[in-house]
Protein backbone atom coordinates (compact mmCIF):
# COMPACT_ATOMS: atom_id res chain seq x y z
CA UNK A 1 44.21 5.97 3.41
CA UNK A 2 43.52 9.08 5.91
CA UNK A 3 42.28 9.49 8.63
CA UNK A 4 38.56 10.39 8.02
CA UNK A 5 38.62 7.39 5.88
CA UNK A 6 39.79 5.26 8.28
CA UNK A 7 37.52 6.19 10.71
CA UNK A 8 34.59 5.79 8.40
CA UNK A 9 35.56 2.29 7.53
CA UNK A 10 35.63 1.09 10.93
CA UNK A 11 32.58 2.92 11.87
CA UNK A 12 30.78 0.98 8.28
CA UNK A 13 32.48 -2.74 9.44
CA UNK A 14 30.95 -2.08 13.16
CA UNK A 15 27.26 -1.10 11.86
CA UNK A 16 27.09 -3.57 9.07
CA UNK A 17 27.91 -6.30 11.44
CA UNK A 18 24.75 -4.85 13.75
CA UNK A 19 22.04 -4.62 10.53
CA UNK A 20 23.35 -7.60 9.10
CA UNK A 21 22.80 -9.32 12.49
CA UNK A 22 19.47 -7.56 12.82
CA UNK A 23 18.48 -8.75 9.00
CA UNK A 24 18.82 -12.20 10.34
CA UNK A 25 16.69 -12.26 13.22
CA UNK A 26 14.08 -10.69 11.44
CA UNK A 27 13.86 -13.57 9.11
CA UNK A 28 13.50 -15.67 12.28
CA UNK A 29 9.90 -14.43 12.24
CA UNK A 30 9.90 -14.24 15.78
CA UNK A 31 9.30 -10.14 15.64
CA UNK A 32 5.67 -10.92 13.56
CA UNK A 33 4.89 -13.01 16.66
CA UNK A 34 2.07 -10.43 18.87
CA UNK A 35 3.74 -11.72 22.09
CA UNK A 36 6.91 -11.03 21.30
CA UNK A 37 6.05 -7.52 20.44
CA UNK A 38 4.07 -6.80 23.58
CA UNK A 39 6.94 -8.64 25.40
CA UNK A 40 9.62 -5.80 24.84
CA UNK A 41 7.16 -3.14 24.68
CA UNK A 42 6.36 -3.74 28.20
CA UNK A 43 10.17 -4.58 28.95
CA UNK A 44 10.68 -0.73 27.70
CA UNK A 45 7.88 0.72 29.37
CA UNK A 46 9.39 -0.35 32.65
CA UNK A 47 13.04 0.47 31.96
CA UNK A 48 11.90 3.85 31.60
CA UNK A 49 10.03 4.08 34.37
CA UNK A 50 12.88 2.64 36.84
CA UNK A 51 15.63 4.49 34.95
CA UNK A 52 13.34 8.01 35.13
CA UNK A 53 16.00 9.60 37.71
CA UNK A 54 19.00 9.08 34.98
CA UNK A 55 16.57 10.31 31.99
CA UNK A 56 16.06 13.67 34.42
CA UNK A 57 19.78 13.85 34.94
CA UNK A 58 20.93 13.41 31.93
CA UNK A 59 18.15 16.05 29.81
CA UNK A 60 19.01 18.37 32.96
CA UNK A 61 22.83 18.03 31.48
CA UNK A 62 22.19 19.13 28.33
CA UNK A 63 20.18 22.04 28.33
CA UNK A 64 18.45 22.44 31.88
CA UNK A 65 14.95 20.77 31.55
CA UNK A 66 13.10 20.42 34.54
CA UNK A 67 11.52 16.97 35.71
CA UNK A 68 8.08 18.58 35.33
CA UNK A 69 9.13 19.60 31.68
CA UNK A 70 10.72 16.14 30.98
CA UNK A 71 8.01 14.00 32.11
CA UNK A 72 4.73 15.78 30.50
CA UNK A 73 6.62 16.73 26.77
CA UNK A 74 8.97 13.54 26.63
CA UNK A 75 8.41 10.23 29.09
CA UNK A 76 4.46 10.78 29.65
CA UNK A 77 4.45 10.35 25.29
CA UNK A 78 6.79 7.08 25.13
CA UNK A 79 4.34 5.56 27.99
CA UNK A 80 0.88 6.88 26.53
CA UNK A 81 2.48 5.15 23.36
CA UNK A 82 3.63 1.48 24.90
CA UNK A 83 0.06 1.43 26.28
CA UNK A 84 -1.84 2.77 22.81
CA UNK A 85 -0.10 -0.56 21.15
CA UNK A 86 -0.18 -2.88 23.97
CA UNK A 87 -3.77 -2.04 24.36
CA UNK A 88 -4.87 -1.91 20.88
CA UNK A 89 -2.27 -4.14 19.05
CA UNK A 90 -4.02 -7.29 18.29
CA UNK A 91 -6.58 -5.16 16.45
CA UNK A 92 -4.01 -3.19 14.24
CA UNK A 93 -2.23 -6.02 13.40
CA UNK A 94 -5.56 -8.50 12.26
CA UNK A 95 -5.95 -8.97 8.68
CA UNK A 96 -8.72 -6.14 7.41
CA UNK A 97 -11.47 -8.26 5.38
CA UNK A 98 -12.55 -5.82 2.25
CA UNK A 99 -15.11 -6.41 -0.72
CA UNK A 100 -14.29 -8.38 -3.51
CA UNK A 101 -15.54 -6.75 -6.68
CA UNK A 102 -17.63 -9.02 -9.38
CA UNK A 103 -14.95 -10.48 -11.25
CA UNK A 104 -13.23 -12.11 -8.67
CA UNK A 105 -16.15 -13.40 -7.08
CA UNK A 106 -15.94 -16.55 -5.95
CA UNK A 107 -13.69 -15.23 -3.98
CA UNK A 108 -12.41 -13.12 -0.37
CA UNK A 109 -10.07 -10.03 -0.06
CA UNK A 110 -7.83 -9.28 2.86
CA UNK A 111 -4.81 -6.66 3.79
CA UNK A 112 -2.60 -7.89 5.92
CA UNK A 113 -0.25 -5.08 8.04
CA UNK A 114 3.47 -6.71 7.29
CA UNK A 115 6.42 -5.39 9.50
CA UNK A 116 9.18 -3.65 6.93
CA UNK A 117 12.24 -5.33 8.24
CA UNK A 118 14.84 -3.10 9.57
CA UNK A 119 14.36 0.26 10.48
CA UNK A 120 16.61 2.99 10.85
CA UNK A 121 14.98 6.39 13.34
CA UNK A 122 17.47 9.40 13.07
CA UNK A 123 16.45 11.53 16.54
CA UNK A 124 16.87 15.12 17.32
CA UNK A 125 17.93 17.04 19.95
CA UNK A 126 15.28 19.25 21.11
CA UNK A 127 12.83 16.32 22.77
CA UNK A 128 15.24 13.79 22.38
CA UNK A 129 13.68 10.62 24.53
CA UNK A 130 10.26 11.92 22.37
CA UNK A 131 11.72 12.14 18.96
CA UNK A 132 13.87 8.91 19.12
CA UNK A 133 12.22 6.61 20.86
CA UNK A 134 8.63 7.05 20.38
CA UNK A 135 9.16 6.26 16.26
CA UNK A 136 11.30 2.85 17.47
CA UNK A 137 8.16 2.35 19.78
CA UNK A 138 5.91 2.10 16.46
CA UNK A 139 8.95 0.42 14.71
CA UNK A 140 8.62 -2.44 17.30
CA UNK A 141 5.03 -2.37 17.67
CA UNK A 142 4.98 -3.11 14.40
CA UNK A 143 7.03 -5.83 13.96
CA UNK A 144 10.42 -4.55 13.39
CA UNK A 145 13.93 -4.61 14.12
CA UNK A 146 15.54 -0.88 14.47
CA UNK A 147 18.51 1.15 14.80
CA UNK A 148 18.32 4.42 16.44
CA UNK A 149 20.88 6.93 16.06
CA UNK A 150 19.68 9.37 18.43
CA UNK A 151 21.29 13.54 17.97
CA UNK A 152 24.82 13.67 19.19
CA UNK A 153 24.02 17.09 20.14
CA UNK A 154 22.28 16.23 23.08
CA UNK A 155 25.32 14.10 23.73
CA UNK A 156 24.33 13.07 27.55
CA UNK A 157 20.75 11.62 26.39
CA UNK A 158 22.05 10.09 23.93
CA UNK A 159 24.18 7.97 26.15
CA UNK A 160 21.06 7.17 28.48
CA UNK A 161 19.50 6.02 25.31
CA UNK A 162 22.13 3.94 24.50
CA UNK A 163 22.53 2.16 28.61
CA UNK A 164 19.31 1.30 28.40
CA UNK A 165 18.81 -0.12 25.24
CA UNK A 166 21.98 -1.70 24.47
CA UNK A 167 22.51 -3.34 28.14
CA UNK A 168 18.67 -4.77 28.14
CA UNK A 169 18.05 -5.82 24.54
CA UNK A 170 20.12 -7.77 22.22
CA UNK A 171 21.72 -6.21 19.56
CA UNK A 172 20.19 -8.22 16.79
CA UNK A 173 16.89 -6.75 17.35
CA UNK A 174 17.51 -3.64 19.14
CA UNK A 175 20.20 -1.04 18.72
CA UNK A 176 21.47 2.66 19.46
CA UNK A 177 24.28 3.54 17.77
CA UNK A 178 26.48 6.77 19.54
CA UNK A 179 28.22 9.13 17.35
CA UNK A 180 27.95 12.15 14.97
CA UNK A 181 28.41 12.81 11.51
CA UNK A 182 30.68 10.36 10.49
CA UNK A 183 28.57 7.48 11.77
CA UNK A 184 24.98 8.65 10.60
CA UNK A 185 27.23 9.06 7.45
CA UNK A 186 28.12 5.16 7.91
CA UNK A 187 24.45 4.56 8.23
CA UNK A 188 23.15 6.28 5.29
CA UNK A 189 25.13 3.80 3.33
CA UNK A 190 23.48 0.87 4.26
CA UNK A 191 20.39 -0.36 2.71
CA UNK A 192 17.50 -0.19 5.56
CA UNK A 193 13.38 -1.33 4.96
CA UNK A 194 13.09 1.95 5.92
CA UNK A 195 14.72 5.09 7.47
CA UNK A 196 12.60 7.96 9.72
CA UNK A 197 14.16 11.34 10.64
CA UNK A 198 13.30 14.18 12.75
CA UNK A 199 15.27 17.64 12.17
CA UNK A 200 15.89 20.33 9.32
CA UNK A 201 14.72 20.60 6.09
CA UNK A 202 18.33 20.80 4.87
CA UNK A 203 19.82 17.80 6.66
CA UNK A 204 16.15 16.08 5.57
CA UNK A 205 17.73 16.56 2.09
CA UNK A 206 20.37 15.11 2.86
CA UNK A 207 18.72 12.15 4.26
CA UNK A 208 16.20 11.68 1.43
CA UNK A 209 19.20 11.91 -1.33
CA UNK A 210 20.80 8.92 0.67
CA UNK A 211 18.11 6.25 0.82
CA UNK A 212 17.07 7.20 -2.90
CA UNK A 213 20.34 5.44 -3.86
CA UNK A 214 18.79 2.21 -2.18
CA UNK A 215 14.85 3.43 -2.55
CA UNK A 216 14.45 2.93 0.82
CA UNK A 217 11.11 4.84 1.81
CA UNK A 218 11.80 7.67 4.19
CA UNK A 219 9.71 9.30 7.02
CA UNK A 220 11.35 13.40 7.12
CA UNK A 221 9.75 15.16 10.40
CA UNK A 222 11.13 18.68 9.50
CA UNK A 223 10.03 21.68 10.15
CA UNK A 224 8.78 25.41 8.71
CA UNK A 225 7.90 28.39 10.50
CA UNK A 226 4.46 28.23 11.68
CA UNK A 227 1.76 30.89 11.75
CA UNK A 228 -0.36 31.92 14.75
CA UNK A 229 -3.29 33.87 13.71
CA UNK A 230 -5.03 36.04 16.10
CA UNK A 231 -8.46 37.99 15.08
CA UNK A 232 -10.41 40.29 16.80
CA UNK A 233 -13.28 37.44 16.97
CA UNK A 234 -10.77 35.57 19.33
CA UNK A 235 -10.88 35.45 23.10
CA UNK A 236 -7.65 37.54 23.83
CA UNK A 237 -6.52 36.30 26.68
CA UNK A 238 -6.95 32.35 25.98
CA UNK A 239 -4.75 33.31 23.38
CA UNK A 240 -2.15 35.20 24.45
CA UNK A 241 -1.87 32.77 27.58
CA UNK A 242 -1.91 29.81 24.96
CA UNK A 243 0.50 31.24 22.27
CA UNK A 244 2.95 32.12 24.66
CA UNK A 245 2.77 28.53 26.70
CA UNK A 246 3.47 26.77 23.34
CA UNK A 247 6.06 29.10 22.01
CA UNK A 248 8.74 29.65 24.40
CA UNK A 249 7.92 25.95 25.84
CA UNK A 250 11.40 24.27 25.63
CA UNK A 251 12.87 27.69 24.72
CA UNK A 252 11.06 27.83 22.04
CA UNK A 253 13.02 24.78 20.87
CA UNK A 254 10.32 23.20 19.31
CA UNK A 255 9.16 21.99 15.81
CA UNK A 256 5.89 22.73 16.37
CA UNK A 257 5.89 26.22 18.37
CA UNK A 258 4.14 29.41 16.72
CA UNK A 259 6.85 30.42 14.37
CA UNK A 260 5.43 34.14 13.98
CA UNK A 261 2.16 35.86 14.82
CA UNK A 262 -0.12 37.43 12.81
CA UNK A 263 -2.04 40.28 14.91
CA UNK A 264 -5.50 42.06 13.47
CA UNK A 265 -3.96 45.43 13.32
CA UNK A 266 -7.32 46.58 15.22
CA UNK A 267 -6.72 44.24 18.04
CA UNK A 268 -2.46 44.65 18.62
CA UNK A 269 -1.82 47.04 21.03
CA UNK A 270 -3.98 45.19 23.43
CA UNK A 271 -2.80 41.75 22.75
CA UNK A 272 1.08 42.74 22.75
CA UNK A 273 0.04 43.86 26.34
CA UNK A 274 -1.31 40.98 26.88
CA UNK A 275 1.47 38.64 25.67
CA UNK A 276 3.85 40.80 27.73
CA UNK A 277 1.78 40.00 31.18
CA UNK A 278 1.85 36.15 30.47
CA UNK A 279 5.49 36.37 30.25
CA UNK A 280 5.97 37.61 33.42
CA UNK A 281 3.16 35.31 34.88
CA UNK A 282 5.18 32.01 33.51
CA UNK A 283 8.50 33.52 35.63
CA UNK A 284 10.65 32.33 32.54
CA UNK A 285 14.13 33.43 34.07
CA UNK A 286 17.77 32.11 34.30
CA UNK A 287 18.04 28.47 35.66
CA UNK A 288 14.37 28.36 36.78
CA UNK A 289 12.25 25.33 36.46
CA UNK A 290 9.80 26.56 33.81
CA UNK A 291 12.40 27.41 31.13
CA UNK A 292 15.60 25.46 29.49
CA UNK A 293 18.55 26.86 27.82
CA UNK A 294 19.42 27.38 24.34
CA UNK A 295 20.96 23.76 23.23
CA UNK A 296 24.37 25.09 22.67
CA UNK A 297 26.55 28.22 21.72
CA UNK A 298 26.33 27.92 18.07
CA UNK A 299 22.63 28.30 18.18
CA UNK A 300 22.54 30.65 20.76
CA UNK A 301 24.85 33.38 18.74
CA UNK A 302 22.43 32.31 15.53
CA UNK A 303 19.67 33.50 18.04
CA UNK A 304 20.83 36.42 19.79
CA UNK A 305 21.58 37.93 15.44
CA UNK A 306 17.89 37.43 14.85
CA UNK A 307 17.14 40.32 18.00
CA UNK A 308 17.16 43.71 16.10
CA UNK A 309 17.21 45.79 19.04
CA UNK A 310 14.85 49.02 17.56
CA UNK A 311 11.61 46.29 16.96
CA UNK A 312 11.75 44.67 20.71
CA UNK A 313 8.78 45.09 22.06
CA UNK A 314 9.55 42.93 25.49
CA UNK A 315 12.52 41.14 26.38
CA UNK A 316 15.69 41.18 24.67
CA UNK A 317 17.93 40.58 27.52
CA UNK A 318 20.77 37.31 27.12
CA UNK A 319 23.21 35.74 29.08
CA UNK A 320 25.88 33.89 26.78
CA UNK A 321 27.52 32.37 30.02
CA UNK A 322 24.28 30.85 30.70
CA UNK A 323 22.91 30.24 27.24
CA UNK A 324 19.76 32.21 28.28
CA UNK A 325 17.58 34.13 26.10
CA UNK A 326 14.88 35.73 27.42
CA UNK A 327 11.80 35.29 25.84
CA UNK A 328 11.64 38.44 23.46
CA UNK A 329 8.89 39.85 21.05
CA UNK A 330 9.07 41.95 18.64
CA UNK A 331 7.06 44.59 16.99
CA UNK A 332 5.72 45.47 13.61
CA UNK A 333 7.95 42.95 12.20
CA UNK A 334 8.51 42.60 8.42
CA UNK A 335 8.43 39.61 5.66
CA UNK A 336 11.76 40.87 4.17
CA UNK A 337 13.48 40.79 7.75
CA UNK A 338 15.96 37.77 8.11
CA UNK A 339 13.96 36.49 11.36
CA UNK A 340 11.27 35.72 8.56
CA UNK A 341 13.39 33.83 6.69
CA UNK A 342 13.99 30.80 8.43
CA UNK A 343 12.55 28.84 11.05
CA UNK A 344 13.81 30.90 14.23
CA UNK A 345 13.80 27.67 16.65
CA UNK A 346 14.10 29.35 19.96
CA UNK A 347 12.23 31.77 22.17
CA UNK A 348 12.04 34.92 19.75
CA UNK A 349 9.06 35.98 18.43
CA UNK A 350 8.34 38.38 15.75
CA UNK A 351 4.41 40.05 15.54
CA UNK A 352 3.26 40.92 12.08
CA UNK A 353 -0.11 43.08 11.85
CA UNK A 354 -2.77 42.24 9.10
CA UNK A 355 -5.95 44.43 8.07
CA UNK A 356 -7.80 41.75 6.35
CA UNK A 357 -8.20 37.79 7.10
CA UNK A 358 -7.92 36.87 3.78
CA UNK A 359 -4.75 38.91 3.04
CA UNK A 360 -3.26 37.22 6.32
CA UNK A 361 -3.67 33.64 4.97
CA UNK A 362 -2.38 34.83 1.34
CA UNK A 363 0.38 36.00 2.94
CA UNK A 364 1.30 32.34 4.34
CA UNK A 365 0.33 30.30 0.77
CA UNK A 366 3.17 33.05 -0.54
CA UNK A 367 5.69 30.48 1.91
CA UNK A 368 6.51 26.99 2.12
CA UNK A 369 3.67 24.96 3.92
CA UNK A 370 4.23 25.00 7.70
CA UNK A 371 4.74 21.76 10.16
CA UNK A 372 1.87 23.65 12.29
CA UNK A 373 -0.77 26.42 12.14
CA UNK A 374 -2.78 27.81 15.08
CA UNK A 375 -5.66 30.06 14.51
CA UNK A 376 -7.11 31.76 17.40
CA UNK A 377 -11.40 33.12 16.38
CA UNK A 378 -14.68 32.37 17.22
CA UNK A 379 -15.64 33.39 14.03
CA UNK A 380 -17.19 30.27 12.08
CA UNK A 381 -16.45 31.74 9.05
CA UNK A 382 -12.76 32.43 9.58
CA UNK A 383 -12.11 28.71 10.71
CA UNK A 384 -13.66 27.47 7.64
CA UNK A 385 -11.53 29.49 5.70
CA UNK A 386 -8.44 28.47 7.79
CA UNK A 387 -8.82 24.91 7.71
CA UNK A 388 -9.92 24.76 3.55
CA UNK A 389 -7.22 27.50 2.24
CA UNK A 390 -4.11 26.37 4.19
CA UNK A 391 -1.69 23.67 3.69
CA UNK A 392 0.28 22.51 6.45
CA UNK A 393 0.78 19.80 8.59
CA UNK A 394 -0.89 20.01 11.53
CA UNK A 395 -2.26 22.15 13.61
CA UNK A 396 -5.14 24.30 16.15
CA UNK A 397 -7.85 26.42 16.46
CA UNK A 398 -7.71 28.74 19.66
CA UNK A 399 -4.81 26.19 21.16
CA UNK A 400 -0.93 25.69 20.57
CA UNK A 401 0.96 22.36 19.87
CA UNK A 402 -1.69 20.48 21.81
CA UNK A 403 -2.95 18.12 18.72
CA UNK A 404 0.70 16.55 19.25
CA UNK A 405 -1.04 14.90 22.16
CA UNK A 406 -3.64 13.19 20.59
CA UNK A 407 -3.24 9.39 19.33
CA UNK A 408 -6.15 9.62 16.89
CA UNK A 409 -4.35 12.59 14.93
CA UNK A 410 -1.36 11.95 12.56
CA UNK A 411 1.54 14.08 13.34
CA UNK A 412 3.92 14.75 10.01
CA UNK A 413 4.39 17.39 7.61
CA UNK A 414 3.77 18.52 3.89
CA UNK A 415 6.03 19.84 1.55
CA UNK A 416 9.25 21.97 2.90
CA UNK A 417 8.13 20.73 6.15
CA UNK A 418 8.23 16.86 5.95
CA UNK A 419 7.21 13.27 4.34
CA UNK A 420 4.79 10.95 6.11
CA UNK A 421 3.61 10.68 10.15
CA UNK A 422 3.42 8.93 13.24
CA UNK A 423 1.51 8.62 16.53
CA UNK A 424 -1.06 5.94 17.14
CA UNK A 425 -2.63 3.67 14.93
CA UNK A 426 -0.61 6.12 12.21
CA UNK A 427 2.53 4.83 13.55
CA UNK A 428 1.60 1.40 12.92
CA UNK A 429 0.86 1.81 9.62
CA UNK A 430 4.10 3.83 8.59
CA UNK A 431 6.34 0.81 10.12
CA UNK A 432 4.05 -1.90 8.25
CA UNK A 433 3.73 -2.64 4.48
CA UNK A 434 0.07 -3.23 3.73
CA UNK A 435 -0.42 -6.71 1.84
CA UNK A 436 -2.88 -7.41 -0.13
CA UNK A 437 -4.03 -11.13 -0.89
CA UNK A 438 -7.27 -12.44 -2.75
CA UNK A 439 -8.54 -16.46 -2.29
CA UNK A 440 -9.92 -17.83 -4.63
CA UNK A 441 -11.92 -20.80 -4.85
CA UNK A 442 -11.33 -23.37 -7.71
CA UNK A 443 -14.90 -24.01 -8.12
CA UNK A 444 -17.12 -22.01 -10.04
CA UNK A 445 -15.67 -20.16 -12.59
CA UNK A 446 -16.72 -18.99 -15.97
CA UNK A 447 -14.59 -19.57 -18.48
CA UNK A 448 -14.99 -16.29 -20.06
CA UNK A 449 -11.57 -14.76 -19.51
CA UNK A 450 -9.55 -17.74 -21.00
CA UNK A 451 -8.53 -18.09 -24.85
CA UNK A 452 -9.61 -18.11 -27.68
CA UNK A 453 -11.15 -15.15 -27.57
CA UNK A 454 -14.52 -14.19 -28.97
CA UNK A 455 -16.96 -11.39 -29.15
CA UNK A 456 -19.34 -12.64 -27.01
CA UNK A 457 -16.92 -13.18 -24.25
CA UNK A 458 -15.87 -9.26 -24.72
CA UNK A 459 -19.59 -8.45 -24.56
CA UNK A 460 -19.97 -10.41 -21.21
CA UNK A 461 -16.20 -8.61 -20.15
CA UNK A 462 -17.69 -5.34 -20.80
CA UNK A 463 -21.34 -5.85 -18.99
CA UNK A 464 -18.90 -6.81 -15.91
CA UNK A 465 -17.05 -3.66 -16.05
């Protein structure tokens, strides 16, 4: 046996052991129990809260985010989530009372919101408190037991995770499980109720081939490259100032940041000015509060390939030592360039000029449907056509990323760019199977459905129908 093999096999013995353990308390029932569920969802809320100092530290680490940064994109979510579900989750989880159609009658209807079982939440790298732990915050709310296998990429939060889950809850309900490839491998082998990932399309693949071999459901929060539309019905500088908040927040590290920008060609030169003054405003330089680093040297070279030097319009400047990037656009961009290809994921962004509205939002239907789209008009028209003619997963009109902050909205994707959401009452509802039970009395009936059959009990069938 080799090495690789070796390794897997202990990593599969270790994690069976931990799902198999967690399969057992589930059937307890003590995770259905609403007290129990509130119980450890106000247990995490104040783990995080006293641990905040080693959640700074350890984000700081791995790619220089800021406390400021940390707080209102990562722990402000996972709180404003443990107190959506401890406020409102004796109402999700009641049985809904619905109609019960003629035939049935004498007779009541109700759905009941079941937990899965156990759930497995793949994390990512670029929020990674955010994109781990907020799904296992629905997992739990909901009922269930849950692995996390946050990204090894952010390898220092991914430790934090695991202190302060793995020292403060038992292992049989709650688990996060360190590692990289060859132990998400060890996972994906296992047969979970149901398995949630954030990250690329291509890895989503992966993912999704995996649990078809046990037809586990799957949650895929991927990605795309998502349009910003600017008009000349827009209010300029709300929109540059918004645009270039939400894309070079995080380094433009985020799944959700304006992918590209589609400029009315009658408008550009004013708005590229425009974008460029921002820029400055926000101070996004080396090491300073408002602005991380790129994750990691791999992606940085990817980046700094995507520049083409003769379309920079501002920016363009790197530091390799530093893994900085400074946040760069560039002009009169094309479809066919290879920055158009693929979802750039840091803080470049290209600037493509349209003549006509409608040959703007042909051009995106011509591409896989985006996570997000952000449409900046005060044109009534042009948001109705925006909001009927596009596909895509979520999005804004005349704001950036901002929808991700609202409970009553579900965050997910179509298509390329994912399967299912999340947030809120949403979140509930992708963690819980929805059961379906009808009472009947045993009074009452007619006894028009029973054999033998007859003509006249078809004619009375078919008045019912």
């Amino acid at each position: 046996m080799n090495k690789y093999l070796r390794l897997n096999t202990k990593h599969s013995m270790e994690i069976e052991k931990i799902l198999q353990g967690q399969k057992d308390f589930f059937k307890t029932q003590q995770t259905k129990n609403i007290a129990f569920r509130k119980m450890y969802l106000e247990k995490l809320r104040n783990l995080l809260i006293a641990n905040e100092d080693m959640l700074y530290e350890a984000i700081n680490k791995d790619f220089g985010k800021s406390k400021f940064d940390t707080f209102t994109t990562e722990i402000s979510f996972l709180l404003k989530d443990i107190d959506y579900y401890l406020k409102n989750l004796k109402s999700l989880s009641k049985p809904k009372k619905v109609g019960t159609n003629l035939v049935n009658q004498l007779g009541s209807s109700k759905i009941y919101s079941d937990p899965l079982g156990c759930i497995l939440v793949i994390g990512a790298w670029n929020y990674p408190y955010q994109l781990s732990l907020s799904p296992l915050i629905a997992a739990i709310a909901a009922g269930n037991c849950c692995i996390l296998k946050p990204s090894e990429i952010a390898e220092n939060t991914m430790m934090a995770m695991a202190t302060i889950i793995n020292e403060n809850f038992p292992s049989d309900y709650l688990y996060v499980y360190e590692g990289g490839i060859d132990e998400t491998t060890a996972l994906l082998h296992l047969k979970f109720d149901k398995i949630f990932f954030t990250g690329s399309t291509k890895v989503g693949k992966i993912i999704y081939k995996a649990a078809a071999e046990h037809l586990t459901p799957v949650v895929l929060e991927l990605g795309g490259k998502s349009p910003a539309i600017v008009t000349k019905e827009a209010n300029l500088e709300v929109a540059a100032k918004r645009i270039v908040w939400g894309k070079f927040l995080n380094a433009g590290q985020t799944c959700v940041a304006p992918d590209y920008v589609l400029l009315e060609e009658s408008i550009q030169e004013q708005f590229m000015e425009m974008l460029r003054k921002y820029i400055k405003e926000f101070k996004y330089e080396p090491d300073s509060e408002q602005y991380t680093r790129i994750i990691n040297r791999k992606n940085f070279q990817r980046l700094i390939h995507l520049i083409h030097p003769e379309n920079v319009y501002f920016g363009g400047h790197f530091d390799e030592e530093k893994l900085y990037i400074e946040p760069t656009i560039l002009n009169n961009s094309d479809w066919n360039e290879d920055i158009m290809q693929e979802e750039i994921f840091g803080p470049i962004l290209p600037v493509i000029s349209f003549q006509s509205f409608n040959s703007a939002l042909n051009s995106i239907l011509e591409l896989e449907k985006p996570l997000a789209a952000y449409l900046f008009t005060n044109n009534a028209e042009e948001k109705e056509l925006f909001t009927r003619k596009l596909s895509f997963g979520g999005g804004c009109i005349n704001d950036t990323v901002m929808h991700l902050s609202n409970d009553n909205l579900p965050f997910g994707g179509v298509g390329n760019s994912g399967i299912g959401n999340y947030h809120g009452k949403f979140g509930f509802e992708t963690f819980s199977h929805q059961k379906s039970v009808l009472e009947k009395t045993t009074w009452g009936e007619p006894n028009i459905k029973y054999p033998p059959y007859s003509e006249k009990k078809l004619s009375w069938i078919k008045r019912f129908l």
